[in-house]
C-alpha atoms as a PDB file:
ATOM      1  CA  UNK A   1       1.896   2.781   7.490  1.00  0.00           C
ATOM      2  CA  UNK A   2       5.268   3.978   5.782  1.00  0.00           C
ATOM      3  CA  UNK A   3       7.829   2.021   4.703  1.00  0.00           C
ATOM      4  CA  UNK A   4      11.029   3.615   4.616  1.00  0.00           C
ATOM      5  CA  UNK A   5      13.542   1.729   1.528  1.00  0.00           C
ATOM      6  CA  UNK A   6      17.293   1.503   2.707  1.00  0.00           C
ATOM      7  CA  UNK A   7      18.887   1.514  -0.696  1.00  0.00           C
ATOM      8  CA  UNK A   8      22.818   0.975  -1.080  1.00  0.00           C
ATOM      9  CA  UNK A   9      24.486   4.758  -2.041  1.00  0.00           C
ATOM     10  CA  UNK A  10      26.493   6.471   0.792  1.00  0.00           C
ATOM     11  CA  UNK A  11      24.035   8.917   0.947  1.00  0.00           C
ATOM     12  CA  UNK A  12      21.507   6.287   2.527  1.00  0.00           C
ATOM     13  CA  UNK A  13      21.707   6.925   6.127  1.00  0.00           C
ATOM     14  CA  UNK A  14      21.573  10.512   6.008  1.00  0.00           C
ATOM     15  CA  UNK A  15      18.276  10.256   4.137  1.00  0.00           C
ATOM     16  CA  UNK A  16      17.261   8.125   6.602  1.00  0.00           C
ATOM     17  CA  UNK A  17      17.847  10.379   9.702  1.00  0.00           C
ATOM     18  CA  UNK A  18      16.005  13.121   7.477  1.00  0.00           C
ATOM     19  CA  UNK A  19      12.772  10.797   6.770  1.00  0.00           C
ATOM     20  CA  UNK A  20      12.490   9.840  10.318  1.00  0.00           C
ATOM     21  CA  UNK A  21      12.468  13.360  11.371  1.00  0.00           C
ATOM     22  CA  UNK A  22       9.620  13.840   8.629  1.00  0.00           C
ATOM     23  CA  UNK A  23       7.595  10.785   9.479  1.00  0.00           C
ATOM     24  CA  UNK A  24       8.154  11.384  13.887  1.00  0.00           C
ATOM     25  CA  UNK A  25       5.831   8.973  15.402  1.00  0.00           C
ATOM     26  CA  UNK A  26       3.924   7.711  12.552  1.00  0.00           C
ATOM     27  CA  UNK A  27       3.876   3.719  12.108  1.00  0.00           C
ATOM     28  CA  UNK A  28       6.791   2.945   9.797  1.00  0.00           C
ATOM     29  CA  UNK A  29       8.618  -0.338   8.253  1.00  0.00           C
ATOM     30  CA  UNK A  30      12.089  -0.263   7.492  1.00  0.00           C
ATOM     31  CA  UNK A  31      13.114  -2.601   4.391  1.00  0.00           C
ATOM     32  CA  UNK A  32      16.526  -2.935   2.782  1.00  0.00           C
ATOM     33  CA  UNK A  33      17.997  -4.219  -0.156  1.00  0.00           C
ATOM     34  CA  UNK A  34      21.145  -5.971  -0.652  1.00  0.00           C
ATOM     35  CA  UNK A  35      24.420  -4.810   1.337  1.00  0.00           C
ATOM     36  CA  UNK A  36      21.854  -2.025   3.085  1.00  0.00           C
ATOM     37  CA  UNK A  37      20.149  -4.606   4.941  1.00  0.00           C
ATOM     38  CA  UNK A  38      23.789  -6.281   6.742  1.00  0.00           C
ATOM     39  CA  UNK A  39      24.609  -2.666   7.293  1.00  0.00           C
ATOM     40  CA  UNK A  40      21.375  -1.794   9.014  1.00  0.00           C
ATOM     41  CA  UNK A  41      21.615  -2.039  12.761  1.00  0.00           C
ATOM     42  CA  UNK A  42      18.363  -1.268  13.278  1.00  0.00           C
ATOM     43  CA  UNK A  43      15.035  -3.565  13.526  1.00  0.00           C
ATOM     44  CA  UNK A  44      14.695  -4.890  10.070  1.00  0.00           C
ATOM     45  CA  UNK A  45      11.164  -5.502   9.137  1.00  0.00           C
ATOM     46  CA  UNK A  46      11.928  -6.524   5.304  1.00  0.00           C
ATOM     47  CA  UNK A  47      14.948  -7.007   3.222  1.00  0.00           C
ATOM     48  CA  UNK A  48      14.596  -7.801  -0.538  1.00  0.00           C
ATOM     49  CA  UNK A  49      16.984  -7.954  -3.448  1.00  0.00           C
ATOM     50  CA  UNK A  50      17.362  -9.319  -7.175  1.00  0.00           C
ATOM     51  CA  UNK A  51      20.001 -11.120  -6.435  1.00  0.00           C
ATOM     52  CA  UNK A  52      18.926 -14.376  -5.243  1.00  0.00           C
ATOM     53  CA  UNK A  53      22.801 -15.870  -5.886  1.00  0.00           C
ATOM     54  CA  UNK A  54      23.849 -13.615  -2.677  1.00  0.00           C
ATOM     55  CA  UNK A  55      20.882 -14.346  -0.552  1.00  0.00           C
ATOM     56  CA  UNK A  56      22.764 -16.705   1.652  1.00  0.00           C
ATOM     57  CA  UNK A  57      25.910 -14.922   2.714  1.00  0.00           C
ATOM     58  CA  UNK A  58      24.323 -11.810   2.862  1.00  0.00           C
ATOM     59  CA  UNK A  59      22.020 -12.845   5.785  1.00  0.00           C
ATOM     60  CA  UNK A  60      24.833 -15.321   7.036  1.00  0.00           C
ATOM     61  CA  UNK A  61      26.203 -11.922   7.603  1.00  0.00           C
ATOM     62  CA  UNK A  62      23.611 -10.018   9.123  1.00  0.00           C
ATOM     63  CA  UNK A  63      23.179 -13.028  11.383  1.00  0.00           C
ATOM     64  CA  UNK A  64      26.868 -13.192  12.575  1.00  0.00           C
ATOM     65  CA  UNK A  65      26.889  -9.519  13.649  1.00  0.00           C
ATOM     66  CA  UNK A  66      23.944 -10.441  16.197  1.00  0.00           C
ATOM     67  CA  UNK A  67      20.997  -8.487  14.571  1.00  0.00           C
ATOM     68  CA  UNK A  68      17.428  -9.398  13.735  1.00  0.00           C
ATOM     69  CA  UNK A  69      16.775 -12.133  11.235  1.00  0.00           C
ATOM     70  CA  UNK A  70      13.076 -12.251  12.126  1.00  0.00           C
ATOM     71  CA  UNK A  71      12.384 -10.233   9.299  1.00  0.00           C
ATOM     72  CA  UNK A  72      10.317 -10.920   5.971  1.00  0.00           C
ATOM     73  CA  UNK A  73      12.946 -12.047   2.899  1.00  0.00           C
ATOM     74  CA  UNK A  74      11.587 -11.519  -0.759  1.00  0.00           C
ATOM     75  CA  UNK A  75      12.437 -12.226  -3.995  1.00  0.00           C
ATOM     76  CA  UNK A  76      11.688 -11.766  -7.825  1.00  0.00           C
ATOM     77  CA  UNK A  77      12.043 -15.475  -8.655  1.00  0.00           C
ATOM     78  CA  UNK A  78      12.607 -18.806  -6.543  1.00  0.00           C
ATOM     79  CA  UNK A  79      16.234 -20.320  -6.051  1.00  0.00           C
ATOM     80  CA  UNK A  80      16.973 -23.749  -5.068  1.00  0.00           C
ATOM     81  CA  UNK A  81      18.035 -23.905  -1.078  1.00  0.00           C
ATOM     82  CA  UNK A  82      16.763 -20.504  -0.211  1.00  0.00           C
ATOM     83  CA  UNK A  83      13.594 -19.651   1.905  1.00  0.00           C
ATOM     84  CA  UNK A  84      11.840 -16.414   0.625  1.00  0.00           C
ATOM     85  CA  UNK A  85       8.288 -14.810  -0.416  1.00  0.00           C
ATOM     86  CA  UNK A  86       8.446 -14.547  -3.975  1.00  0.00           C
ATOM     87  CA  UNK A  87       6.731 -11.446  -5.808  1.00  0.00           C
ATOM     88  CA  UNK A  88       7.264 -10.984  -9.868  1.00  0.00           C
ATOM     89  CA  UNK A  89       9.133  -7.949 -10.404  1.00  0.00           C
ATOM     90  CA  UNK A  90       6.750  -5.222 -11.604  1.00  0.00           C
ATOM     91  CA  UNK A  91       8.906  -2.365 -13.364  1.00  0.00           C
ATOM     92  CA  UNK A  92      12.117  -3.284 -14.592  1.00  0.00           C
ATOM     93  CA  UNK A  93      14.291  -0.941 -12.360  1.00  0.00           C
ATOM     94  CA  UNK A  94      16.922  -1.533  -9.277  1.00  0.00           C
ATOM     95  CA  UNK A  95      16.642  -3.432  -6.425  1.00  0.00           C
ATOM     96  CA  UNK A  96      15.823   0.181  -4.876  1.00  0.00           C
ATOM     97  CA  UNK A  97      12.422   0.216  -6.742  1.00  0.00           C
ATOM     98  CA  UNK A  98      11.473  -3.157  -5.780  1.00  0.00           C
ATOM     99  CA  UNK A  99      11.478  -2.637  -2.239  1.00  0.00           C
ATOM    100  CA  UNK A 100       9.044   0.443  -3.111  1.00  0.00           C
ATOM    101  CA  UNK A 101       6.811  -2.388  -5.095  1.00  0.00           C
ATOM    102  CA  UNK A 102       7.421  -5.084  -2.021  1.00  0.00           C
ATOM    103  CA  UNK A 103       6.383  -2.276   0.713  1.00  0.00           C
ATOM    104  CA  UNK A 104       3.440  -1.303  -1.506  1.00  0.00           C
ATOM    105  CA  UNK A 105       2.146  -4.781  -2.826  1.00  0.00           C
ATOM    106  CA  UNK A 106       2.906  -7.169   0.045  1.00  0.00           C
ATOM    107  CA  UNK A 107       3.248  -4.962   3.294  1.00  0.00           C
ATOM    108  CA  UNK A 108       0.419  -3.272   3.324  1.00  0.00           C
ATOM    109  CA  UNK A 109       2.143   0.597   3.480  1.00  0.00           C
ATOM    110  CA  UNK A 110       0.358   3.370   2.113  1.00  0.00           C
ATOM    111  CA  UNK A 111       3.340   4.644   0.378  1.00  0.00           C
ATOM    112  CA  UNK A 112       7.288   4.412   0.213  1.00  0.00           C
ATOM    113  CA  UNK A 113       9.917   6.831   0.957  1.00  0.00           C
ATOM    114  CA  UNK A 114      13.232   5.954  -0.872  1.00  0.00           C
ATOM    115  CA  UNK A 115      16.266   6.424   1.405  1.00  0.00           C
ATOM    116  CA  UNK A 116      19.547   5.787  -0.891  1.00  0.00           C
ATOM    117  CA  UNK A 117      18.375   5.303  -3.845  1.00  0.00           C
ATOM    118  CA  UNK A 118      19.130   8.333  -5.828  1.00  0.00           C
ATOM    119  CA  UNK A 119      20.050   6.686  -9.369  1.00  0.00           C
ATOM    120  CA  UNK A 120      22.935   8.904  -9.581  1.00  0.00           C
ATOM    121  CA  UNK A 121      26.586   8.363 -10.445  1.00  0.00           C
ATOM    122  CA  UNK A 122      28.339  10.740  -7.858  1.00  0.00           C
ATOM    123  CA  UNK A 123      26.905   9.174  -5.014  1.00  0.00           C
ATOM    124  CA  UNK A 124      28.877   6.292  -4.948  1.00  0.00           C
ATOM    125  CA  UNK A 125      27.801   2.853  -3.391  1.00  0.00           C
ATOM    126  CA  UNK A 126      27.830   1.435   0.629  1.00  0.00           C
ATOM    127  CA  UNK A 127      29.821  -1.446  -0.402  1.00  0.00           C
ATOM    128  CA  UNK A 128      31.979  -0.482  -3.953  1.00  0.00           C
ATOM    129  CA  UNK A 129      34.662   2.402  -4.094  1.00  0.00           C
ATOM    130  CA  UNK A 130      34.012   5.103  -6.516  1.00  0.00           C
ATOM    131  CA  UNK A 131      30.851   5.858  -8.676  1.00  0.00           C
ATOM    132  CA  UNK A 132      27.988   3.683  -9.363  1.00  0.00           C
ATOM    133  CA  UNK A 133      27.772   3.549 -12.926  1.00  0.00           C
ATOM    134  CA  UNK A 134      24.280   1.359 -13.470  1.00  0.00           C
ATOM    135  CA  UNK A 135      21.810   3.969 -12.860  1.00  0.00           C
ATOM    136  CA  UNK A 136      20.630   5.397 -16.417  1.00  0.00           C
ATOM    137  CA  UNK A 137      19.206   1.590 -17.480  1.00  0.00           C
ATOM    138  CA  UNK A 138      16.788   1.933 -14.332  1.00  0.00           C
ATOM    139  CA  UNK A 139      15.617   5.324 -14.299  1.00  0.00           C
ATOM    140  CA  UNK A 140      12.703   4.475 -16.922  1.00  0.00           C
ATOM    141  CA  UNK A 141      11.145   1.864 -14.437  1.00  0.00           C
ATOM    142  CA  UNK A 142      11.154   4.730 -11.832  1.00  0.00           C
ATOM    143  CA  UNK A 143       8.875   6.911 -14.440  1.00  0.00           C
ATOM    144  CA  UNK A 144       7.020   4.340 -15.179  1.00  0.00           C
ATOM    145  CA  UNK A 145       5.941   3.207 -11.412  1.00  0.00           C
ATOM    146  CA  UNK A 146       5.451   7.501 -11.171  1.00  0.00           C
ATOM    147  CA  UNK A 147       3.132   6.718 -14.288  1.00  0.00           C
ATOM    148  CA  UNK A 148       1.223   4.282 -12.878  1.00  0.00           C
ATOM    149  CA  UNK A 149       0.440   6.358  -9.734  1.00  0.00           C
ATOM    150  CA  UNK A 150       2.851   4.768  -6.922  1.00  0.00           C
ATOM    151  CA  UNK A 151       3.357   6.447  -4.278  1.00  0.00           C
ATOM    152  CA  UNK A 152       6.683   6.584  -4.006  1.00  0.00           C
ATOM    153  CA  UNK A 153       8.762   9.379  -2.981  1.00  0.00           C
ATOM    154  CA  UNK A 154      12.454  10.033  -2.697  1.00  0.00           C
ATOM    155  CA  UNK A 155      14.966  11.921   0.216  1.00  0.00           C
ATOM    156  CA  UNK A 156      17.673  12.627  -2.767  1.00  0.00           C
ATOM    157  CA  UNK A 157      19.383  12.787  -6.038  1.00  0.00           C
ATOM    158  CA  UNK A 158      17.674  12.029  -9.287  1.00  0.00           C
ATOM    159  CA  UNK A 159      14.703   9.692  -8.055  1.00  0.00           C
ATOM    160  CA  UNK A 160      14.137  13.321  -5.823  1.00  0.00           C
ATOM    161  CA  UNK A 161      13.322  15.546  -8.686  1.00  0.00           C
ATOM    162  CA  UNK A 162      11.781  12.660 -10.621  1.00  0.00           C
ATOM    163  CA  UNK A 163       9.257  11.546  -8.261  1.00  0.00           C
ATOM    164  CA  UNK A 164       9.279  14.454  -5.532  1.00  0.00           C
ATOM    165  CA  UNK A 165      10.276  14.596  -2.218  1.00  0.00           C
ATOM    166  CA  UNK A 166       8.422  13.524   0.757  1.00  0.00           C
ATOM    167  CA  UNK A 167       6.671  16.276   3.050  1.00  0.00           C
ATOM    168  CA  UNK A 168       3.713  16.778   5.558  1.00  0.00           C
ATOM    169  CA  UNK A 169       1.299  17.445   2.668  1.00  0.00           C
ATOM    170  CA  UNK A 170       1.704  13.687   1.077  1.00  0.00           C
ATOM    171  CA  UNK A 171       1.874  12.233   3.892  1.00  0.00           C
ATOM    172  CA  UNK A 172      -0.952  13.514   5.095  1.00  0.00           C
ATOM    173  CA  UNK A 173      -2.790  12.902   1.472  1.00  0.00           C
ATOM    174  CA  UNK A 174      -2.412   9.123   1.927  1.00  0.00           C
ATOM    175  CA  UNK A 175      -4.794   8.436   4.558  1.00  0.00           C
ATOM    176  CA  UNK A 176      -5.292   4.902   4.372  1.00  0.00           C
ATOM    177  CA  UNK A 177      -3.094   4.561   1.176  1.00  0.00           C
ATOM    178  CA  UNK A 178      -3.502   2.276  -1.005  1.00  0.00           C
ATOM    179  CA  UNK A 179      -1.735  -0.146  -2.745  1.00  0.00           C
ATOM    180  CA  UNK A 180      -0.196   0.522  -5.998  1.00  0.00           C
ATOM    181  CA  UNK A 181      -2.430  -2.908  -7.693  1.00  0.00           C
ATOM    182  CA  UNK A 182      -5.190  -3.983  -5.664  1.00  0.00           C
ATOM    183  CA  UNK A 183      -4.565  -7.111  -3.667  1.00  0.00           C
ATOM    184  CA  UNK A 184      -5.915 -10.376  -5.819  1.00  0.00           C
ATOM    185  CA  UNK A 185      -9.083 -12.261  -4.940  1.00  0.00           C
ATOM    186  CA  UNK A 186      -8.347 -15.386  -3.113  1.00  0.00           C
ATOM    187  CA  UNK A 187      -8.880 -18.194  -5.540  1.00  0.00           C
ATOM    188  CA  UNK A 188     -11.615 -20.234  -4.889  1.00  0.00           C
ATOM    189  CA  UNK A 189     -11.562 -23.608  -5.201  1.00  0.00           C
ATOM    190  CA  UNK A 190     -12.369 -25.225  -8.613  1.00  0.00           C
ATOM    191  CA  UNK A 191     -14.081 -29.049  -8.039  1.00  0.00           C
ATOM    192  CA  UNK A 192     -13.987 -29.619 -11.582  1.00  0.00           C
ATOM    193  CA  UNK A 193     -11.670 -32.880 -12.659  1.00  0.00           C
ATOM    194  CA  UNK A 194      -8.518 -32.411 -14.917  1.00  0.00           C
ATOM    195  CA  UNK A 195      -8.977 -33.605 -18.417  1.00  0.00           C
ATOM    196  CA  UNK A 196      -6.664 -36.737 -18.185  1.00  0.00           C
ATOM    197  CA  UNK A 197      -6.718 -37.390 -14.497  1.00  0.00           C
ATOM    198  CA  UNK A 198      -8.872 -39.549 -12.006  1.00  0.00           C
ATOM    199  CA  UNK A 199     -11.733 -38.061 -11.204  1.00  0.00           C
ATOM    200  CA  UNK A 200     -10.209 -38.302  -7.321  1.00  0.00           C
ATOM    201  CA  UNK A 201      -7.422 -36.006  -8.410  1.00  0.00           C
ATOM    202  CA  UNK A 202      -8.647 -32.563  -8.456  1.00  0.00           C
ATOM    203  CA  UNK A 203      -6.983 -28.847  -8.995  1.00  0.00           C
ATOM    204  CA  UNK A 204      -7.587 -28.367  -5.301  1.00  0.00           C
ATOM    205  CA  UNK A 205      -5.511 -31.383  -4.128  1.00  0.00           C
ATOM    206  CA  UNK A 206      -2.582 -30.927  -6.698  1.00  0.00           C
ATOM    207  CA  UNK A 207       0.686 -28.867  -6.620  1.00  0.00           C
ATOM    208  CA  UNK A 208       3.363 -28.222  -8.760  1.00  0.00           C
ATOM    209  CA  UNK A 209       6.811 -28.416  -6.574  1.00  0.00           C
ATOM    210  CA  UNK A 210      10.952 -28.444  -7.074  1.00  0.00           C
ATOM    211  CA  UNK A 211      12.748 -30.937  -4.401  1.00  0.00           C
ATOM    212  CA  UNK A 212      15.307 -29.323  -2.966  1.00  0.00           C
ATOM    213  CA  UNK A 213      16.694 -32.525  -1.120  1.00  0.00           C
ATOM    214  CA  UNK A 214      15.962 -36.063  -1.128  1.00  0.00           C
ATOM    215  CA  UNK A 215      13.529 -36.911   1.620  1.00  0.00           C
ATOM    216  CA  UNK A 216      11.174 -39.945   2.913  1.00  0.00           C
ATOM    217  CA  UNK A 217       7.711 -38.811   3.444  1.00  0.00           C
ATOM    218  CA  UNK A 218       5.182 -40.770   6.153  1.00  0.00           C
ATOM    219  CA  UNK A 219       2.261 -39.100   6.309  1.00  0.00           C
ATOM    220  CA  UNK A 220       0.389 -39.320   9.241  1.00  0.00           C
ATOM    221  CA  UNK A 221      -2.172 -41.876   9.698  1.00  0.00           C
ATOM    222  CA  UNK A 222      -0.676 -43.703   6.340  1.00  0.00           C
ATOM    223  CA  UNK A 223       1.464 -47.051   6.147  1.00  0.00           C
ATOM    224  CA  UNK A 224       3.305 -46.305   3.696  1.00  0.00           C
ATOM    225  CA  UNK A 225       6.435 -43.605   2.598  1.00  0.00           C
ATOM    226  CA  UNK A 226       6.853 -41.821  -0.351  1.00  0.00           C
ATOM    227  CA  UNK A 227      10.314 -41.165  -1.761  1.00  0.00           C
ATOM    228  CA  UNK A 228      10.950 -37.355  -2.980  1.00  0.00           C
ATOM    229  CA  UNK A 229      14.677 -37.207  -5.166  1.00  0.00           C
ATOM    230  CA  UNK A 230      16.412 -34.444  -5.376  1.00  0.00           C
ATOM    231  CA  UNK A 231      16.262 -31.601  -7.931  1.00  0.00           C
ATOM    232  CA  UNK A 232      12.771 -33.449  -9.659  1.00  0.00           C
ATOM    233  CA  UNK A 233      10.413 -31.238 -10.695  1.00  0.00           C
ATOM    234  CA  UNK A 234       6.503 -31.481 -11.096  1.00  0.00           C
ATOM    235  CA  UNK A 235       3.077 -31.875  -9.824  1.00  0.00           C
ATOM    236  CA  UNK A 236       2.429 -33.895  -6.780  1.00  0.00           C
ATOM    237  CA  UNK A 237      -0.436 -34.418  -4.283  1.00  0.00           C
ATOM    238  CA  UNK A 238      -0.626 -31.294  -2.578  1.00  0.00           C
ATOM    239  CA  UNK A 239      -0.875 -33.252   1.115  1.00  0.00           C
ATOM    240  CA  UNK A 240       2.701 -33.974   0.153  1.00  0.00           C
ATOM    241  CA  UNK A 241       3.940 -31.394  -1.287  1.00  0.00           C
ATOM    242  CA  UNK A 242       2.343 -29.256   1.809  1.00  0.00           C
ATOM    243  CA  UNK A 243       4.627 -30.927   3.989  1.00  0.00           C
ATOM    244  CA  UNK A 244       7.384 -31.125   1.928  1.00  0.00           C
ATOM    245  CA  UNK A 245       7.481 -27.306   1.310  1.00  0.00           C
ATOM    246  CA  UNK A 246       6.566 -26.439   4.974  1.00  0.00           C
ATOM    247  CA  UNK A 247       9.719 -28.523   6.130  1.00  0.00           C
ATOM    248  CA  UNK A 248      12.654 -26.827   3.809  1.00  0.00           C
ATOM    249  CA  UNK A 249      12.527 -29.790   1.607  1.00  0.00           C
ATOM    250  CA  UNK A 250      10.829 -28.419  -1.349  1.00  0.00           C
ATOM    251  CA  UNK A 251       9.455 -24.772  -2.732  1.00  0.00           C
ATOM    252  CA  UNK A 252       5.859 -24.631  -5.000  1.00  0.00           C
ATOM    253  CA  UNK A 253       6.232 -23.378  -8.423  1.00  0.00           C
ATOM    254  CA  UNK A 254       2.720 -22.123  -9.042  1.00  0.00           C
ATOM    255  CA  UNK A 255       0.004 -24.380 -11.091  1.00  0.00           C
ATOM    256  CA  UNK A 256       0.835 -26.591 -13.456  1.00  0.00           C
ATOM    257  CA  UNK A 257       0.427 -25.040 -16.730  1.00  0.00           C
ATOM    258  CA  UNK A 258      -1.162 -28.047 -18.988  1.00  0.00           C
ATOM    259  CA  UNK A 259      -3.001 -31.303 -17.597  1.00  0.00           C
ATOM    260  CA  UNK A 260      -0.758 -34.114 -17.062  1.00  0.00           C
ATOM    261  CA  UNK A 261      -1.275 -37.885 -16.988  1.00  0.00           C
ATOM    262  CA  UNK A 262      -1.813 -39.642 -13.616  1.00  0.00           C
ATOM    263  CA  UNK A 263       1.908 -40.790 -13.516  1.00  0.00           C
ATOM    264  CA  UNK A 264       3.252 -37.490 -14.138  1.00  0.00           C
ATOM    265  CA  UNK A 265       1.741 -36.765 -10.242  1.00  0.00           C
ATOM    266  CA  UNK A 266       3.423 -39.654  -8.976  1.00  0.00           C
ATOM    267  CA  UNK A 267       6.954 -39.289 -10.977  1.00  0.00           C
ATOM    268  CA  UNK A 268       9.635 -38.707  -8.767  1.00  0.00           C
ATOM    269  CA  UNK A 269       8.033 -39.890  -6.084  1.00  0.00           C
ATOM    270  CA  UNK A 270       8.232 -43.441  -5.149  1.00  0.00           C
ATOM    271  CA  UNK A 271       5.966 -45.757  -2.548  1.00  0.00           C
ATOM    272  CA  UNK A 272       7.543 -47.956  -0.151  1.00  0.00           C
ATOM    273  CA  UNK A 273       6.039 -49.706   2.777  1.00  0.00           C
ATOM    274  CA  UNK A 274       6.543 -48.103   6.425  1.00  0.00           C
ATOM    275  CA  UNK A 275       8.841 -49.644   8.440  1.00  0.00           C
END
């Protein structure tokens, strides 16, 4: 599978007409960043961006003009209120290079072809009159993905003669592809008791969580509610927390990174009985 990256210079869909014609019937994603993906009219597969403080009027946007929003939505770090897969950016470079690292690392493509992304000045931006001035403080995270053998390719400008154009030869090189880091083990689960916690409350049934709203949890078969407030932050059953994320109510912020006392699970969170 190819992914082809919508990136935002004007030069964006012309590369893209020229990478379809390359690719002809071979499986291929599309995934956009930023203003690319409301401009898009396409099937979206992906959008991405590091600019979580946009996220929500940018695919208000893309949802008013009647296209897809069944697409995957990620992100380099969680934001309060917004629903998204969250990857760690992995070279410090545009939003244009992390779709290459989302398409490579979370959608399974054997390599990226960058449409509109050409770190150049002269090509201008979809969205902003006149040059784009930001490229020269990215162009080392494109030679450093290069480095690290991603294979990424480009239709134009700089990131072209950088990293190479796409053509039959790489395409047909990549087989199966690979993915630029090798997909983690799944964890498995760890029985052993915090230091500091009831022996009932084990890594496996803990989660660390932000609330995003207050809410009044009943689990099933229990008689009693817990009470969630509002921006609180911490580690929490994970039956709860579960349920709280799955429902909009909450996102999970990874592992706690120390052991914390019994009451730090429960904090935030009061018990009250069911009505």
């Amino acid at each position: 599978m190819i992914a082809l990256c919508l990136g935002g210079a004007r030069s964006v869909w012309e590369d893209l007409e020229r990478a379809r014609a390359l690719v002809g019937d071979a499986p291929a994603l599309v995934v956009a960043c930023n203003f690319a993906g409301i401009a898009y009219e396409g099937r979206l597969d992906a959008w991405v961006t590091l600019h979580p403080e946009m996220c929500a009027p940018w695919r208000a946007e893309r949802a008013g003009r009647g296209l897809n929003t069944d697409y995957r939505f990620f992100m380099h770090k969680a934001r309060r209120g917004v629903s998204a897969e969250i990857l760690p950016q992995g070279w410090y470079g545009s939003s244009g290079l992390y779709m290459a690292q989302v398409a490579l690392e979370r959608l399974g493509c054997a390599g990226a072809i960058l449409c509109g992304v050409p770190m150049a000045a002269e090509d201008g931006h979809i969205h902003w009159p006149g040059p784009w001035t930001e490229f020269a403080r990215y162009r080392p995270g494109f030679l450093a993905a290069q480095a690290e053998g991603a294979e990424i390719r480009a239709m134009s400008g700089w990131t072209a003669e950088a990293l190479g154009q796409p053509d039959a030869a790489w395409l047909a090189s990549l087989g199966g592809g690979r993915m630029v880091s090798p997909p983690a083990p799944e964890p498995q689960p760890q029985r052993v008791p915090l230091q500091g916690w009831p022996a009932q409350i084990e890594r496996t049934e803990v989660m660390h969580i932000e609330v995003l709203r207050d809410r009044i949890l009943t689990l099933p078969g229990r008689r009693a509610s817990v009470k969630f407030k509002a921006g609180w932050a911490g580690a929490t059953k994970r039956a709860w927390g579960d349920q709280l994320v799955a429902d909009g109510d909450a996102v999970e912020l990874g592992a706690p990174t120390r052991p914390q006392a019994e009451a730090e699970v429960e904090a935030g969170a009061s018990t009250e009985s069911a009505a």
